[in-house]
N, C-alpha and C. Protein backbone atom coordinates (compact mmCIF):
# COMPACT_ATOMS: atom_id res chain seq x y z
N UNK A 1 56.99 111.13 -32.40
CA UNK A 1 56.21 110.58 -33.48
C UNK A 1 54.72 110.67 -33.13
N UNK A 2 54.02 111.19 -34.14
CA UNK A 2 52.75 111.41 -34.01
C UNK A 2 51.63 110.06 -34.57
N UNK A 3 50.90 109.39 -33.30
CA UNK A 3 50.25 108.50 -34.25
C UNK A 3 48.34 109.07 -34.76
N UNK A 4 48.20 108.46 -36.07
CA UNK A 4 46.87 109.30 -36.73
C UNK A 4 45.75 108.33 -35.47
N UNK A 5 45.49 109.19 -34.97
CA UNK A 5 44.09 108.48 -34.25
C UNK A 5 42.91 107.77 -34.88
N UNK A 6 43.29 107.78 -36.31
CA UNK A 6 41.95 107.42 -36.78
C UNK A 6 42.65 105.59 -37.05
N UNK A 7 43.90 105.50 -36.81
CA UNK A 7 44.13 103.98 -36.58
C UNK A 7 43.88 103.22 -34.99
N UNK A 8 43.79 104.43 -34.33
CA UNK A 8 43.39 103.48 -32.85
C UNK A 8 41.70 103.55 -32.88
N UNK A 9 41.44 101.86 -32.48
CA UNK A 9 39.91 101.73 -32.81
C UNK A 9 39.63 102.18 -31.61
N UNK A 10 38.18 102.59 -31.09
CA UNK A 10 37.64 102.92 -30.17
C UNK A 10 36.87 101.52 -29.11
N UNK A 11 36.71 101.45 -27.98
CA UNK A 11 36.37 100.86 -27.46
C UNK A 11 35.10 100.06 -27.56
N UNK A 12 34.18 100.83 -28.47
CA UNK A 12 33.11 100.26 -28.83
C UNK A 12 32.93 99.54 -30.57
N UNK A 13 34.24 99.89 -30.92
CA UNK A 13 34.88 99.06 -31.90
C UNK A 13 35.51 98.05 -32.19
N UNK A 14 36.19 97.66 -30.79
CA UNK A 14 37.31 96.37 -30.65
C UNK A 14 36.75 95.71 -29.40
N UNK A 15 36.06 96.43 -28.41
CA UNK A 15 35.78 96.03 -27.18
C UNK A 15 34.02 96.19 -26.63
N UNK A 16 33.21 95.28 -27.46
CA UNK A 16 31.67 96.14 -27.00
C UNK A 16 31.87 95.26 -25.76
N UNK A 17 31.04 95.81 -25.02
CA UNK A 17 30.04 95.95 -23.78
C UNK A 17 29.90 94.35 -23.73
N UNK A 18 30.04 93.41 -22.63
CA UNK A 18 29.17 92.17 -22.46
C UNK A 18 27.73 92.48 -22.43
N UNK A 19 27.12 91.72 -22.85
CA UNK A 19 25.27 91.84 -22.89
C UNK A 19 25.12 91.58 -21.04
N UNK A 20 23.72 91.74 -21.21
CA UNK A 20 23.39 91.58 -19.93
C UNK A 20 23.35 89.89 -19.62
N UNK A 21 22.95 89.09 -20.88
CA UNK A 21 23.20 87.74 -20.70
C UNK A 21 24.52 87.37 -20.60
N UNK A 22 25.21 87.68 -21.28
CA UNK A 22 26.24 87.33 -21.37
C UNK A 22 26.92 87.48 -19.71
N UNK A 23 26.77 88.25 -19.19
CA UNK A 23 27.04 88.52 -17.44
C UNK A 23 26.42 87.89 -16.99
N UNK A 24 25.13 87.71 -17.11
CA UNK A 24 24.60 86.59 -16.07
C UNK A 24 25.20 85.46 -16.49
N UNK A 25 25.28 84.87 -17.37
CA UNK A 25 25.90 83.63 -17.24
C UNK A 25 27.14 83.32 -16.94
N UNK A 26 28.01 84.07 -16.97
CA UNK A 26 29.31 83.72 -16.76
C UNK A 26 28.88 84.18 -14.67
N UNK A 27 28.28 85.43 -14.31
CA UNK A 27 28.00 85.46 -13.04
C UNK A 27 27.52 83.82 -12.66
N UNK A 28 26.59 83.59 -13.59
CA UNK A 28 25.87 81.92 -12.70
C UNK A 28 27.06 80.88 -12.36
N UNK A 29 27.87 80.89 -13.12
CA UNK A 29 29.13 80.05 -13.56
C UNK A 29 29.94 80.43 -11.79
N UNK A 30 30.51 81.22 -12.37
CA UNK A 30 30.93 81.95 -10.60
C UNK A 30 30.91 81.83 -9.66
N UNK A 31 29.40 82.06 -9.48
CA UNK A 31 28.53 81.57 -8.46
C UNK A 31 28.19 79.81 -8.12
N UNK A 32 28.45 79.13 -9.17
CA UNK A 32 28.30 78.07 -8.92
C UNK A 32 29.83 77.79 -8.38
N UNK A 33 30.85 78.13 -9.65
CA UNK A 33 31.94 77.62 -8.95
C UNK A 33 32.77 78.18 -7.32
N UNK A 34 31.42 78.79 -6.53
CA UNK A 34 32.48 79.25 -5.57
C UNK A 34 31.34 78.74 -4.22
N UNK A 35 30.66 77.80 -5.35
CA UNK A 35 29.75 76.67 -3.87
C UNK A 35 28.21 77.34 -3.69
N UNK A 36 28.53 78.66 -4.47
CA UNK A 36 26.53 79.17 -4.17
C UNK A 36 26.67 80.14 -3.08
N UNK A 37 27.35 80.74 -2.57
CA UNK A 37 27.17 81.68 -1.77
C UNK A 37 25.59 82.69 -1.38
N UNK A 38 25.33 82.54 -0.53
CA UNK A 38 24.23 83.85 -0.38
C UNK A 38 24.92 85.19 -0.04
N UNK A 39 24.37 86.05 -0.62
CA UNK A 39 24.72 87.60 -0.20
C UNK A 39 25.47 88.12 -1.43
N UNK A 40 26.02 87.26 -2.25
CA UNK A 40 27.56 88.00 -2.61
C UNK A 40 26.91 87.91 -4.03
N UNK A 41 25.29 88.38 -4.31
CA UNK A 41 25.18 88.46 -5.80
C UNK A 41 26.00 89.50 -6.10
N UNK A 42 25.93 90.58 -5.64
CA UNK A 42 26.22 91.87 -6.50
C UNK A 42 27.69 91.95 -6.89
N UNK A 43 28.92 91.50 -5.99
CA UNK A 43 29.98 90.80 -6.20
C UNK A 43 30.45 90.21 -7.14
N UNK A 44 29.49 88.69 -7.18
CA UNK A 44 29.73 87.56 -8.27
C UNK A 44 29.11 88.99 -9.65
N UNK A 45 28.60 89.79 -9.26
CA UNK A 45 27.85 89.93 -11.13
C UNK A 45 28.91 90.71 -11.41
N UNK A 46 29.74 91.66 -10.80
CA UNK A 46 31.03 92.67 -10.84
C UNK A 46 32.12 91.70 -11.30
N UNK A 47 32.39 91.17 -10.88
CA UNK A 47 33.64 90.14 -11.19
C UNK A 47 33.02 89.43 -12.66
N UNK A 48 32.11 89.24 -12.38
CA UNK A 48 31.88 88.13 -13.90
C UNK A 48 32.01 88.96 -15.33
N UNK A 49 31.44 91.03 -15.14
CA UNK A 49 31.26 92.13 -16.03
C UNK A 49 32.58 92.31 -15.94
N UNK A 50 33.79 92.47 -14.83
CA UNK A 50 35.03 92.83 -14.94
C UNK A 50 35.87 91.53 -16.18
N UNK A 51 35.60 90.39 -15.55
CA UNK A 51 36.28 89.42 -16.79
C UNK A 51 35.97 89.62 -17.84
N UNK A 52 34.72 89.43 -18.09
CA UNK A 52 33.85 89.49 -19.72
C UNK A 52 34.80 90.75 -20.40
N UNK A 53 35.07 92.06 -19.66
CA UNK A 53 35.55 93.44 -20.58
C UNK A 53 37.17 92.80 -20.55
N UNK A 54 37.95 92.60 -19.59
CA UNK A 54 38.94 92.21 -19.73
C UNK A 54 39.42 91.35 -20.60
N UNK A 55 38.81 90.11 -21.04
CA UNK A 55 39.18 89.19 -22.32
C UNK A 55 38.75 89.69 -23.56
N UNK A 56 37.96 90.95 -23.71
CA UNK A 56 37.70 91.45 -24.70
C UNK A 56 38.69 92.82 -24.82
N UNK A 57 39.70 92.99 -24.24
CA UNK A 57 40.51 93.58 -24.02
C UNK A 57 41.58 93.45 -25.53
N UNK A 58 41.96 94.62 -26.35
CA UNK A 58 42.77 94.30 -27.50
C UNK A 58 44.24 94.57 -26.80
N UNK A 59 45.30 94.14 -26.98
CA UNK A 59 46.76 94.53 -26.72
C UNK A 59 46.49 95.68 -27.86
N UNK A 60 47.57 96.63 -27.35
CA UNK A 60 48.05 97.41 -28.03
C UNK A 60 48.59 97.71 -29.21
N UNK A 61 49.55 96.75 -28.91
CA UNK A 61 50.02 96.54 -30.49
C UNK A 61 49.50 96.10 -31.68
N UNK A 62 48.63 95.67 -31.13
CA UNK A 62 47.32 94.75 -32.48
C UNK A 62 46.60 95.79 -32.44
N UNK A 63 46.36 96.66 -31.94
CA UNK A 63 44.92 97.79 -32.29
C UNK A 63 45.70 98.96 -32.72
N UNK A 64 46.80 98.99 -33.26
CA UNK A 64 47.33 100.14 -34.03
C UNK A 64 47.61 99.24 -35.17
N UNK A 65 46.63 99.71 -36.33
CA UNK A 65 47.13 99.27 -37.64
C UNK A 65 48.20 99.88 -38.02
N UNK A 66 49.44 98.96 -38.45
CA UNK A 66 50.63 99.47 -39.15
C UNK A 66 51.03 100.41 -40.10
């Protein structure tokens, strides 16, 4: 079975980009909740950009219109 591609949305359709604020703050969050660490900015900001795309993440089955 062939599905029409023009029902799977594109990533910048269902899933934009966290802003750059939007990462810092959830990074500050992070960072607070893991006591304030020194060194481990670049870390905390990766993990905070990895969550942010992940909950903006569509299942599959919901991003193929029926």
């Amino acid at each position: 079975m062939l599905m029409n591609s023009a029902l799977i949305p594109t990533a910048t359709e269902t899933n934009p980009s966290p802003s750059h604020d939007e990462i810092a703050q959830c990074a500050r969050q992070l960072w607070t909740e893991s006591g304030q660490p020194e060194g481990r900015d670049e870390a905390i900001w990766y993990e905070a950009e990895r969550r942010l795309i992940s909950e903006r993440r569509v299942p599959l089955e919901t991003a193929i219109a029926p």
